[in-house]
C-alpha atoms as a PDB file:
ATOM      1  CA  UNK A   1      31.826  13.968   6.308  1.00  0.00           C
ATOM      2  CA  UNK A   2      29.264  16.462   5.705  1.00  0.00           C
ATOM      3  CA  UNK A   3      27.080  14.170   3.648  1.00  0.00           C
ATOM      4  CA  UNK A   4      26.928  11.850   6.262  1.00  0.00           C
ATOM      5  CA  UNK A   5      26.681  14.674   8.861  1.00  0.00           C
ATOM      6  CA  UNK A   6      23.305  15.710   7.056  1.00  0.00           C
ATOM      7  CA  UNK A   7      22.176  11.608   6.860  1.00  0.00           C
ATOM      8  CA  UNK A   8      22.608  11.072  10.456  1.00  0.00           C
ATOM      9  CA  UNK A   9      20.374  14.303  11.494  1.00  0.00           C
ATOM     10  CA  UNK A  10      17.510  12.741   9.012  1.00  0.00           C
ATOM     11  CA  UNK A  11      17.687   9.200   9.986  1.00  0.00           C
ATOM     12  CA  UNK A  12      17.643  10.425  13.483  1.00  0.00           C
ATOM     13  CA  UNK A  13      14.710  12.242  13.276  1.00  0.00           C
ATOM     14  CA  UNK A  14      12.990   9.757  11.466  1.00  0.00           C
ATOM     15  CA  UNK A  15      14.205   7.027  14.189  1.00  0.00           C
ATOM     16  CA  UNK A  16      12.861   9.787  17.276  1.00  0.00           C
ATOM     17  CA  UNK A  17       9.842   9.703  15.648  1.00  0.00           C
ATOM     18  CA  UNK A  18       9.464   6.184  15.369  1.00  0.00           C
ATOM     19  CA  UNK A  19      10.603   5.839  18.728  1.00  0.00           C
ATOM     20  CA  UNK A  20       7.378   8.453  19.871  1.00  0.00           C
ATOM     21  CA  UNK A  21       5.472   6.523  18.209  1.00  0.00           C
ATOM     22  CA  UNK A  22       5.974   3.349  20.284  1.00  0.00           C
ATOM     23  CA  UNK A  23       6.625   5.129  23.763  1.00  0.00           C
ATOM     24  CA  UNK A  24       2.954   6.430  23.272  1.00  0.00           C
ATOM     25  CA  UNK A  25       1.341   3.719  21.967  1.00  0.00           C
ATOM     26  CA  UNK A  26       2.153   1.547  24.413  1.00  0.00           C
ATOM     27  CA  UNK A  27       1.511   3.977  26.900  1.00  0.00           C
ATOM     28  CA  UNK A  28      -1.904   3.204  25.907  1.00  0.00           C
ATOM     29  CA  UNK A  29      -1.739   0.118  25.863  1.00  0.00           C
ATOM     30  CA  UNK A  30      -0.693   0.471  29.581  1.00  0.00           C
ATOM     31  CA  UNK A  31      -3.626   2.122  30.482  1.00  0.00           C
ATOM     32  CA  UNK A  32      -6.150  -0.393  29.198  1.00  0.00           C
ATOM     33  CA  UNK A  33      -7.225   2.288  26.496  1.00  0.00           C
ATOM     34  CA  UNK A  34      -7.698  -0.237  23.644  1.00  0.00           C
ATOM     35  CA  UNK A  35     -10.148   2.144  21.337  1.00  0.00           C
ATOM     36  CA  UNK A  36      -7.571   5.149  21.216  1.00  0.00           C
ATOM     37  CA  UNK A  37      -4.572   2.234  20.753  1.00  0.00           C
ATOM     38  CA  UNK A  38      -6.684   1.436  17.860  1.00  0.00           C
ATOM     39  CA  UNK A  39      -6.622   4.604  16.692  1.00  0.00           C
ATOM     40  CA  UNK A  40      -3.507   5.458  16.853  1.00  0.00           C
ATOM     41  CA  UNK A  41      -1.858   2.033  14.978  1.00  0.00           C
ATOM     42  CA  UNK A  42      -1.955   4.305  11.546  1.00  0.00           C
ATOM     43  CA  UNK A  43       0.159   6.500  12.776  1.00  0.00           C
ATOM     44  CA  UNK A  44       2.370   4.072  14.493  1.00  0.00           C
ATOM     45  CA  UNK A  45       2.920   2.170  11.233  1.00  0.00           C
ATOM     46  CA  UNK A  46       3.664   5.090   9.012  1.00  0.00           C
ATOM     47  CA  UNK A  47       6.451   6.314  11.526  1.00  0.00           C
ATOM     48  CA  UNK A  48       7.819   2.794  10.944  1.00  0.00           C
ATOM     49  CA  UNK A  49       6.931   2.075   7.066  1.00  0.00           C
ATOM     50  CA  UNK A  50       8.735   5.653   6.784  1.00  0.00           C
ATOM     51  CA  UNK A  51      11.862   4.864   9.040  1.00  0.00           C
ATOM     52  CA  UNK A  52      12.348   1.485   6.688  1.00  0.00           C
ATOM     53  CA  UNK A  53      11.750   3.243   3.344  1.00  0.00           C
ATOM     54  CA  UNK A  54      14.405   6.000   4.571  1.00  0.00           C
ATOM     55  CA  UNK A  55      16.797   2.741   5.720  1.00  0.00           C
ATOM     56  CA  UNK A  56      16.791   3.631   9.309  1.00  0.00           C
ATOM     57  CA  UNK A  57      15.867   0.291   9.718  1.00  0.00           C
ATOM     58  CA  UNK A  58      15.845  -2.868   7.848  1.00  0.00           C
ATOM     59  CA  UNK A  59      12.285  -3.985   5.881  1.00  0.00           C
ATOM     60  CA  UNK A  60      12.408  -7.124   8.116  1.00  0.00           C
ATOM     61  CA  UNK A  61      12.894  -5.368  11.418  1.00  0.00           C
ATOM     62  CA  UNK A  62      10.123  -2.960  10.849  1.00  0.00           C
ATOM     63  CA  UNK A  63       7.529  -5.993   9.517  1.00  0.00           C
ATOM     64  CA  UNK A  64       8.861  -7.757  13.077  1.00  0.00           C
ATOM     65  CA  UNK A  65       7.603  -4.497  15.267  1.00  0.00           C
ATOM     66  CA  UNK A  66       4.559  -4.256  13.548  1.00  0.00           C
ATOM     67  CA  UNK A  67       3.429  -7.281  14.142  1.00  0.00           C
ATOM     68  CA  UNK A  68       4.551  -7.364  17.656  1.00  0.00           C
ATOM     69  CA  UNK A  69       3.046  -4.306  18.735  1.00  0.00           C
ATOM     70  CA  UNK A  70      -0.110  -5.300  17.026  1.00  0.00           C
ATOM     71  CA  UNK A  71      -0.284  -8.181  19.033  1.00  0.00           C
ATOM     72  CA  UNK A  72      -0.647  -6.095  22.048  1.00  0.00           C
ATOM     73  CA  UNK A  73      -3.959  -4.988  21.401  1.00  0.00           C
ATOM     74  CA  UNK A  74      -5.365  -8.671  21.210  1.00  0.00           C
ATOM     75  CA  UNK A  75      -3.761 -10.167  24.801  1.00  0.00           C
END
């Protein structure tokens, strides 16, 4: 119980951080700032190349949002 205890504090911090990741960049997206949505894709893909390498979430799942979200920028 405590093993898993101290897993589920890591994989949520990992998944909050993801999930900050998103909630901002498409908050840029929203506001038609395409050159600092550029700029922030790094980041948004190592918050999500970190959360699958940790097993937060599945290799497939994370290749999925990346490529969605990415999409944003050109439509």
């Amino acid at each position: 119980m405590r093993s898993s205890a101290r897993k589920r504090v890591s994989n949520l911090i990992r998944k909050d951080a993801m999930k900050e990741a998103v909630k901002s960049y498409r908050a840029l997206i929203a506001a038609k700032k395409m050159d600092d949505a550029k700029k922030a894709l790094p980041g948004l893909y190592q918050a999500i190349d970190k959360a699958a390498k940790k097993g937060v979430i599945k290799p497939n799942t994370a290749s999925r949002r990346k490529s969605r979200l990415s999409r944003l920028i050109v439509s």
